[in-house]
N, C-alpha and C. Protein backbone atom coordinates (compact mmCIF):
# COMPACT_ATOMS: atom_id res chain seq x y z
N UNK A 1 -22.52 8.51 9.60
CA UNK A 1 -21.91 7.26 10.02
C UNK A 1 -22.68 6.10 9.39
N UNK A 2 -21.90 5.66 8.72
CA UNK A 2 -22.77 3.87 8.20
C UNK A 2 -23.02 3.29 9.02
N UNK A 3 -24.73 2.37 8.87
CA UNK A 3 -24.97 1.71 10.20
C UNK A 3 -24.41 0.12 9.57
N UNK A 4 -23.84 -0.43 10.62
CA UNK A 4 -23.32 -1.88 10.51
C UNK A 4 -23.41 -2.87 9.38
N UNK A 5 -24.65 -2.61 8.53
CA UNK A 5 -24.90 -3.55 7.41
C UNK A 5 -24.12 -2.69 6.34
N UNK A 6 -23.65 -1.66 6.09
CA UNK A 6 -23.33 -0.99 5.16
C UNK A 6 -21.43 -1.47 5.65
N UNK A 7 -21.45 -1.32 6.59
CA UNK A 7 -19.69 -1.84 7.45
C UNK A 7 -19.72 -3.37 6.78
N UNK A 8 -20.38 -3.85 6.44
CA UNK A 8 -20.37 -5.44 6.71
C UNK A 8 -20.09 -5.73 4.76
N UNK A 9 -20.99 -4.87 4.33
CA UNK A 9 -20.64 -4.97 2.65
C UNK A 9 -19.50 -4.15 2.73
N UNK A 10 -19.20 -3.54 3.47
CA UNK A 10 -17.81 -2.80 2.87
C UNK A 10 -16.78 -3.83 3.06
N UNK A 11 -16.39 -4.16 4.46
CA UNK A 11 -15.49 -5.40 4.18
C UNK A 11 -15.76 -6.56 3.83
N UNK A 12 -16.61 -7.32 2.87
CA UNK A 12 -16.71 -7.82 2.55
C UNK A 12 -16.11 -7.70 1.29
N UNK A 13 -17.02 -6.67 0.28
CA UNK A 13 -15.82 -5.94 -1.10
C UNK A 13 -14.22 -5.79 -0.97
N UNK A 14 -13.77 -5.46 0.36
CA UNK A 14 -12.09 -5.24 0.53
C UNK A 14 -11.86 -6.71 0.80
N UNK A 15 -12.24 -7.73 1.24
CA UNK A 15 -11.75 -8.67 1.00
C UNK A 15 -11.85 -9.39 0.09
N UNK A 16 -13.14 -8.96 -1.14
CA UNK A 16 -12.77 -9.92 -2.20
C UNK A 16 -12.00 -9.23 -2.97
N UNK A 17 -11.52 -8.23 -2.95
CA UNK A 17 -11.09 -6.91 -3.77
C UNK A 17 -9.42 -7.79 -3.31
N UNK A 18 -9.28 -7.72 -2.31
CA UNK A 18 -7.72 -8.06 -2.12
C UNK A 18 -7.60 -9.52 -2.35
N UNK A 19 -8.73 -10.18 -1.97
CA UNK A 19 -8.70 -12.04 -2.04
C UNK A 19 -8.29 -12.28 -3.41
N UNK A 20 -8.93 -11.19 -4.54
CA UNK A 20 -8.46 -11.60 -6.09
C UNK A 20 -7.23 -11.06 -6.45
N UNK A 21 -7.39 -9.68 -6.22
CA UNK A 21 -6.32 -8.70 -6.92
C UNK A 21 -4.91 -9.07 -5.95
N UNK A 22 -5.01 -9.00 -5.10
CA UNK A 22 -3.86 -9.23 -4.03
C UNK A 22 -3.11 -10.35 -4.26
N UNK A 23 -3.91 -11.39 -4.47
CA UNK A 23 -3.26 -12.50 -4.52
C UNK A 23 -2.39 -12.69 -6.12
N UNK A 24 -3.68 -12.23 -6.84
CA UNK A 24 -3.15 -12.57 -8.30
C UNK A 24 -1.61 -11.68 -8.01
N UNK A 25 -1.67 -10.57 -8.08
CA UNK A 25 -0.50 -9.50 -8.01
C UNK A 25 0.63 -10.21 -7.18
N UNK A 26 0.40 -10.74 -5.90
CA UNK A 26 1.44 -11.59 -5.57
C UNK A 26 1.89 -12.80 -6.11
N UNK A 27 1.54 -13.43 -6.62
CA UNK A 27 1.60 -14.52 -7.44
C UNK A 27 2.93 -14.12 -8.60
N UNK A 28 1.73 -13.45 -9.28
CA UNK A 28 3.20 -12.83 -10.30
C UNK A 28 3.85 -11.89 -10.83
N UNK A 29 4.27 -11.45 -8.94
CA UNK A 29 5.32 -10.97 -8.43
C UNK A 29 6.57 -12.03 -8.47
N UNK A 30 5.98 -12.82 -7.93
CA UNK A 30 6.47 -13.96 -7.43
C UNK A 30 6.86 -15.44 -8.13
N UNK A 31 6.46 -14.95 -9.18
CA UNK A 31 7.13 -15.55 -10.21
C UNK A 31 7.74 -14.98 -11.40
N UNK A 32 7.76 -13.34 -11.13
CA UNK A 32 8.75 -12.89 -11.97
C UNK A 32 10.06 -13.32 -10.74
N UNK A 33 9.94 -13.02 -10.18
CA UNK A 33 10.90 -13.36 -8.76
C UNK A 33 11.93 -14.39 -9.22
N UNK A 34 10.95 -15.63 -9.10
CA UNK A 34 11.65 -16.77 -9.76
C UNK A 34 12.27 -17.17 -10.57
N UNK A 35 11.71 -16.51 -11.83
CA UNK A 35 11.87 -16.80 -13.18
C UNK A 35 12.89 -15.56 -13.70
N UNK A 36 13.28 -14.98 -12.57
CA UNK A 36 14.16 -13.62 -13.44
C UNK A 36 13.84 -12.98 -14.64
N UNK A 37 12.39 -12.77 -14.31
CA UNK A 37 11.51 -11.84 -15.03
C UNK A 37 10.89 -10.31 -14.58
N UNK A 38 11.88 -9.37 -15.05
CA UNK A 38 10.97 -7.95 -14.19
C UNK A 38 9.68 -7.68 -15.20
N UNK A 39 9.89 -7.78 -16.11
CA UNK A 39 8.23 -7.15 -16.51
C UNK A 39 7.35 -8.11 -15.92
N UNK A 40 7.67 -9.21 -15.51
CA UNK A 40 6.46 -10.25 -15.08
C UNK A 40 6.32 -9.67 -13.55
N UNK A 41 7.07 -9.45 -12.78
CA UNK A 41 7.50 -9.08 -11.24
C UNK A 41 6.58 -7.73 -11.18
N UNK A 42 6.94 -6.68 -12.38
CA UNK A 42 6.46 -5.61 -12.71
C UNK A 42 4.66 -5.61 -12.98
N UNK A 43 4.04 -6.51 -13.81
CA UNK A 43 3.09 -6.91 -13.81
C UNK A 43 2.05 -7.29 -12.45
N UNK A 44 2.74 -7.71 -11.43
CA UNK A 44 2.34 -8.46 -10.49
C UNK A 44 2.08 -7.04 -9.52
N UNK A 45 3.14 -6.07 -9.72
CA UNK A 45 2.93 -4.68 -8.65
C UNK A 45 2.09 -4.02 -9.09
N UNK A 46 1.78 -4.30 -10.47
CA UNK A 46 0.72 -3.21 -11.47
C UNK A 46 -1.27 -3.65 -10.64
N UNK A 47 -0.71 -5.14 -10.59
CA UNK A 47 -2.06 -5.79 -9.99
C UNK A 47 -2.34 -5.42 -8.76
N UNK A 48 -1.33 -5.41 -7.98
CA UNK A 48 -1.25 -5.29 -6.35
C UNK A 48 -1.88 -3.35 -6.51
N UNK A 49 -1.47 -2.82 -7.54
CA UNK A 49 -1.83 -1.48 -7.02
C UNK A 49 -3.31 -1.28 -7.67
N UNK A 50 -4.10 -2.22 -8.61
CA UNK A 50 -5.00 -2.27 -8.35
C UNK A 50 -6.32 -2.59 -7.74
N UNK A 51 -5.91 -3.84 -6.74
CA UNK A 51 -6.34 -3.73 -5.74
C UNK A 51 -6.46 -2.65 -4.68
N UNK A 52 -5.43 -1.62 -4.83
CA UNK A 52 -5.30 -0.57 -2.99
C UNK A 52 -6.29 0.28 -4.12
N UNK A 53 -6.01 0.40 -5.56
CA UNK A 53 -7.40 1.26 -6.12
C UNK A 53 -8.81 1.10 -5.90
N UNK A 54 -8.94 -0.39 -6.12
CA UNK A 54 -10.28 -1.17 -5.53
C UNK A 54 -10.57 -0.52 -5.02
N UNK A 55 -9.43 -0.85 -3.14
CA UNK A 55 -9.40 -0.52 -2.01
C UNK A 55 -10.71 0.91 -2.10
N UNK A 56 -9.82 2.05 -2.54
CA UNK A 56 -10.01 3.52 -2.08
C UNK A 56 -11.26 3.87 -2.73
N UNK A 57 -11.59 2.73 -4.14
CA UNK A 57 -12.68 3.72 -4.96
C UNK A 57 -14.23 3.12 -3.85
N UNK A 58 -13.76 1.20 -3.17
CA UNK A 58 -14.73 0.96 -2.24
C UNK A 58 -14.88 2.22 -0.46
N UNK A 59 -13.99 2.76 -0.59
CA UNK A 59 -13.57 3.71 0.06
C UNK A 59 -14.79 4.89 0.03
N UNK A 60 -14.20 5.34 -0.72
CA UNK A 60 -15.26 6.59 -1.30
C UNK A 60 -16.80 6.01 -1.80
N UNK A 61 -17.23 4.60 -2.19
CA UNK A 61 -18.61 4.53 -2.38
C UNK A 61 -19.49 4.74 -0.81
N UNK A 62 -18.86 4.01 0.56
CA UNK A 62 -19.30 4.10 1.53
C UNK A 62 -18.82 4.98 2.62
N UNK A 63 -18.34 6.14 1.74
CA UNK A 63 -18.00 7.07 2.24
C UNK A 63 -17.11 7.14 3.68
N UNK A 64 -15.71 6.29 3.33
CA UNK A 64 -15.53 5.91 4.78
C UNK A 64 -13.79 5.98 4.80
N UNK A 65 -12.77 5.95 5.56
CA UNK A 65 -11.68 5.95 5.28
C UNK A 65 -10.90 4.64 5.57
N UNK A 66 -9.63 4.36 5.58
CA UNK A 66 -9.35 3.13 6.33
C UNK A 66 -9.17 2.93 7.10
N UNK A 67 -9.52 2.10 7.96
CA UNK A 67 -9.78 1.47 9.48
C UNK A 67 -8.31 1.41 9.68
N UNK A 68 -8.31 1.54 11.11
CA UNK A 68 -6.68 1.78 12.11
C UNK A 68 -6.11 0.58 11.73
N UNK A 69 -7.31 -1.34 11.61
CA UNK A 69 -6.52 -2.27 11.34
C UNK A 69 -6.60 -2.61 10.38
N UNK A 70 -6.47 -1.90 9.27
CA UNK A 70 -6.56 -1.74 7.73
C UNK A 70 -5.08 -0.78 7.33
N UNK A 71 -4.96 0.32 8.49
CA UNK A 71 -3.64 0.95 7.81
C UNK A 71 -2.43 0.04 8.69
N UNK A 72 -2.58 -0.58 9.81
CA UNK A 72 -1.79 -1.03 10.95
C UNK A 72 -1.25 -2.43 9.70
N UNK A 73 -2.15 -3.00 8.93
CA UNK A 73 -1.70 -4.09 8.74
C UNK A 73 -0.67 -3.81 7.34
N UNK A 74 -1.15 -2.66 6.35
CA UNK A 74 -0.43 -2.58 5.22
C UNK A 74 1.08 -1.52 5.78
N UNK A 75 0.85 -0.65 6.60
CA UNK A 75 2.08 -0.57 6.97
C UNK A 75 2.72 -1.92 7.63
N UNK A 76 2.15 -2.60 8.34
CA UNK A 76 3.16 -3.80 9.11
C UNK A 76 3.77 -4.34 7.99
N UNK A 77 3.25 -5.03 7.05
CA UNK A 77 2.87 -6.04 5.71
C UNK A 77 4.64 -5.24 5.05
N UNK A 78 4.29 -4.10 4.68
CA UNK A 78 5.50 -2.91 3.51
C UNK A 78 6.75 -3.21 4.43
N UNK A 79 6.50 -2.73 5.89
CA UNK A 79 7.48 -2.88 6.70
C UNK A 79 8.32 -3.95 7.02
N UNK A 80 7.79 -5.30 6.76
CA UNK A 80 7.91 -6.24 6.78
C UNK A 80 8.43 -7.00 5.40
N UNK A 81 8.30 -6.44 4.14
CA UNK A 81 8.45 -6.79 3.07
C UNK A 81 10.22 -6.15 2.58
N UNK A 82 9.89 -5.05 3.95
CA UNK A 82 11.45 -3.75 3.09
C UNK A 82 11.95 -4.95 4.41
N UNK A 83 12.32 -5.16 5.18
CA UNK A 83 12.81 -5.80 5.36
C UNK A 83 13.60 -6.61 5.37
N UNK A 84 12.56 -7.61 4.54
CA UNK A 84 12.98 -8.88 3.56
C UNK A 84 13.95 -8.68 2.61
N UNK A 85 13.32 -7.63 2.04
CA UNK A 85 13.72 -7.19 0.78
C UNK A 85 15.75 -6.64 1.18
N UNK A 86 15.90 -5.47 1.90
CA UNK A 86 17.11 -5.47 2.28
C UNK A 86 18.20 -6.42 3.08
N UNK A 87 17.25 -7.45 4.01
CA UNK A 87 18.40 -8.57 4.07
C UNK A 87 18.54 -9.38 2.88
N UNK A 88 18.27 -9.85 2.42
CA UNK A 88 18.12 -10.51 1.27
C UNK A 88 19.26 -10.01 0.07
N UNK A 89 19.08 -8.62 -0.28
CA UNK A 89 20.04 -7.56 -0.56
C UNK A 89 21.74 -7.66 -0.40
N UNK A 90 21.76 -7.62 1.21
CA UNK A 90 23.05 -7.58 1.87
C UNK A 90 23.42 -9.08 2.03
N UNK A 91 22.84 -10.09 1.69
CA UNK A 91 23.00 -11.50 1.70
C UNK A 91 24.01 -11.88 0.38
N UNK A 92 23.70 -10.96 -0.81
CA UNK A 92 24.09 -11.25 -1.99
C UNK A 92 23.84 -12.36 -2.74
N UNK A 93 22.33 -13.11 -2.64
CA UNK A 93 22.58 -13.92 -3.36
C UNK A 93 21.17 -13.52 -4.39
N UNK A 94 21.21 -12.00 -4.58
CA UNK A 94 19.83 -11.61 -5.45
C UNK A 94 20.19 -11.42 -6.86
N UNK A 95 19.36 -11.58 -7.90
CA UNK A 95 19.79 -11.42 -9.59
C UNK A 95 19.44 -10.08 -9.24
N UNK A 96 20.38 -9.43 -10.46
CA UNK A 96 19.75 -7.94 -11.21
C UNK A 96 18.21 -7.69 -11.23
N UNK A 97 17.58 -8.51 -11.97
CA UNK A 97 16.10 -8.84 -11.97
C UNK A 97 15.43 -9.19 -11.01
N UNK A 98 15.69 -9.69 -9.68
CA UNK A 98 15.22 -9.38 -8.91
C UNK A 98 15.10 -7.76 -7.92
N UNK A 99 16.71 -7.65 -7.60
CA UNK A 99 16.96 -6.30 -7.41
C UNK A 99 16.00 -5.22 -7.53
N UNK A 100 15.71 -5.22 -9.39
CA UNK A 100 15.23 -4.22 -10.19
C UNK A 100 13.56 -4.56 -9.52
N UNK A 101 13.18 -5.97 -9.75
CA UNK A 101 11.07 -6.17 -9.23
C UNK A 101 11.30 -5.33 -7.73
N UNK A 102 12.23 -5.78 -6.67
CA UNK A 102 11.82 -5.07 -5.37
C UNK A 102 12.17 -3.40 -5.55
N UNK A 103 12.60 -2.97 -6.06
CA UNK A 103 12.83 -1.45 -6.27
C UNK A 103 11.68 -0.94 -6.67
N UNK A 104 11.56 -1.50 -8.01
CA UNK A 104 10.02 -1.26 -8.20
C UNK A 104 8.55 -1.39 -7.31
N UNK A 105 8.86 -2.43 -6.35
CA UNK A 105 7.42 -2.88 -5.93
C UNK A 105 7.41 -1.95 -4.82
N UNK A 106 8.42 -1.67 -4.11
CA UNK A 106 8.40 -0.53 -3.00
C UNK A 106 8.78 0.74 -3.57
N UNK A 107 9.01 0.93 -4.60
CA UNK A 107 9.06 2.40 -5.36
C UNK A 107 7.36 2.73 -5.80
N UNK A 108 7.11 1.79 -6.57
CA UNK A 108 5.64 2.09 -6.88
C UNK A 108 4.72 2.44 -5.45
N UNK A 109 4.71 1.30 -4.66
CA UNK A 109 3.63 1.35 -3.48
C UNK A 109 3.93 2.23 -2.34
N UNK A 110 5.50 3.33 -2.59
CA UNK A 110 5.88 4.70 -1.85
C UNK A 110 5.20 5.46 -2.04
N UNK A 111 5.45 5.55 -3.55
CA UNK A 111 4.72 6.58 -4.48
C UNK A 111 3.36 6.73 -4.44
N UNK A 112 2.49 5.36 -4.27
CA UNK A 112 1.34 5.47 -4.07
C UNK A 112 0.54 5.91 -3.19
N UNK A 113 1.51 5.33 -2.11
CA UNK A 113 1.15 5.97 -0.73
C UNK A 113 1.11 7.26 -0.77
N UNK A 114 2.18 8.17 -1.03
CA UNK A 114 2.09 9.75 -1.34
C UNK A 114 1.13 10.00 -1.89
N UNK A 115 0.88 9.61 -3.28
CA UNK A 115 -0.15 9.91 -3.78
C UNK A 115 -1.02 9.76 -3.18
N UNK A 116 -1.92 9.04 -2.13
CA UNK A 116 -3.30 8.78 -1.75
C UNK A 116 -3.81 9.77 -0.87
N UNK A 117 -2.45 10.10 -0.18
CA UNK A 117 -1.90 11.35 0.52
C UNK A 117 -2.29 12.42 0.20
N UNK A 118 -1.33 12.91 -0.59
CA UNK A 118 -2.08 13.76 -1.24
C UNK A 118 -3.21 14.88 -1.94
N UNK A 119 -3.79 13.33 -2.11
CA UNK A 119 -5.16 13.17 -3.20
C UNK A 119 -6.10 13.37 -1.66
N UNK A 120 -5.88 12.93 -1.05
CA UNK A 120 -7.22 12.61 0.42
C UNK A 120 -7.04 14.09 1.17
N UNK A 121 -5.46 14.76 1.39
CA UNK A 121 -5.86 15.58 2.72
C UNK A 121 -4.94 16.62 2.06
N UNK A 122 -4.44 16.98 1.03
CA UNK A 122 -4.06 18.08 0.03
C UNK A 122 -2.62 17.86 0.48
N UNK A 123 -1.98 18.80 0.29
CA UNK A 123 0.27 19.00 -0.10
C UNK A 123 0.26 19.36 2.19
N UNK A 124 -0.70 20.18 2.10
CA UNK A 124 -0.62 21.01 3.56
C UNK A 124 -1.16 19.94 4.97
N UNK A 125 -2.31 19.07 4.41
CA UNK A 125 -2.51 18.79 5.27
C UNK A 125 -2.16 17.18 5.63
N UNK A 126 -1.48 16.26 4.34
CA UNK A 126 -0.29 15.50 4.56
C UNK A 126 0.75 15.33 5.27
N UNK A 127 1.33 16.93 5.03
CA UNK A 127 2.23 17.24 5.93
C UNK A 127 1.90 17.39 7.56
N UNK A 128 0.81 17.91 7.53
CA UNK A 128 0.35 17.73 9.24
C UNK A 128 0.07 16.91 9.92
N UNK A 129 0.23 15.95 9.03
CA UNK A 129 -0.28 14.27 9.80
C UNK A 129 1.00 14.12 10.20
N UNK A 130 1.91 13.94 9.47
CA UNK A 130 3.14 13.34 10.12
C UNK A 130 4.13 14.31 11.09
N UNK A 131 4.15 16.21 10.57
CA UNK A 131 4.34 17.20 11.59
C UNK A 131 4.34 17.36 12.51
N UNK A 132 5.13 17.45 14.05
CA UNK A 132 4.78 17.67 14.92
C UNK A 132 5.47 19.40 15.54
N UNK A 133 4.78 19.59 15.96
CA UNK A 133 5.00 21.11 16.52
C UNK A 133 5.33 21.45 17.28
N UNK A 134 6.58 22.35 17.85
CA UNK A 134 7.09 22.55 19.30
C UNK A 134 6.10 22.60 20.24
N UNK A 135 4.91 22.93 20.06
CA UNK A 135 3.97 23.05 20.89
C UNK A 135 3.41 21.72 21.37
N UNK A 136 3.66 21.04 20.76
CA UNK A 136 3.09 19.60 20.54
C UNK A 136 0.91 19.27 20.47
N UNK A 137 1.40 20.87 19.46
CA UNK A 137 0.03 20.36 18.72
C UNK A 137 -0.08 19.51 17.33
N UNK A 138 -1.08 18.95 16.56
CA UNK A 138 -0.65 18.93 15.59
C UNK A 138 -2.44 19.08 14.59
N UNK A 139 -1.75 19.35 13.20
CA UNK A 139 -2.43 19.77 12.48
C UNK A 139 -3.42 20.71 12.75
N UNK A 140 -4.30 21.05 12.41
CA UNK A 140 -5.07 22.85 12.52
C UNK A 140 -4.87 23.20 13.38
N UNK A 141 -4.82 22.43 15.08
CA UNK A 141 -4.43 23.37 15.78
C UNK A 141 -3.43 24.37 15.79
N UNK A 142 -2.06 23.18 15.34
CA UNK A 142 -1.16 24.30 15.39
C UNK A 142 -1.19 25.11 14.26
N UNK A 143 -0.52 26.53 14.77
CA UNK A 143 -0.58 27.76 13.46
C UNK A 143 0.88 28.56 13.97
């Protein structure tokens, strides 16, 4: 277990990690947005996913995973974005090029998510996180 000063540089790195990368990546997202530009929109998700890389590689230096209000907020945040993203949709007043940046930005950061998945708790034990079992055990317990 890290004692508190090692907690204290860790979020400190995730917030400058997201204060730069996050922002830049939203930015221009957000002005491919505008400008009916997907490679620029595209650019902006490329940034955003290097920040959650930041994220995981500050992850693994302090040997630690992400905090409940670290996953609570990027699920709220996605959840909140698909949202947007589908009223907005059914509103009809979106370009092609926009369309195409939000497909992408929640196609990429799905995908990523799987992947981190994955990569952290293998194909088997991914699946047991979200699994629940007639027994209503879950993961190793149940068999």
């Amino acid at each position: 277990m890290p004692d508190k000063f090692h907690l204290v540089d860790r979020g400190i790195l995730v917030f400058a990690i997201w204060s730069v990368f996050g922002f830049l990546g939203l930015g221009l997202f957000l002005e491919g947005m505008t400008r009916d530009v997907w490679w620029l929109a595209a650019v902006g998700v490329g940034v955003v996913v290097l920040a959650f890389v930041g994220h995981i590689i500050v992850n693994g230096i302090f040997d630690t995973g992400f905090t409940p209000g670290e996953t609570a907020l990027g699920i709220g945040i996605y959840g909140l974005l698909g949202l947007m993203f589908v009223v907005g949709a059914l509103q009809g007043g979106m370009t092609i090029a926009d369309f195409y940046a939000g497909l992408t930005f929640f196609g990429v950061l799905g995908a990523g998510f799987l992947a981190y998945l994955f990569t952290r708790h293998g194909l088997r034990g991914a699946f047991s996180r979200f699994h629940v079992h007639r027994d209503g055990l879950h993961g190793k317990g149940a068999q």
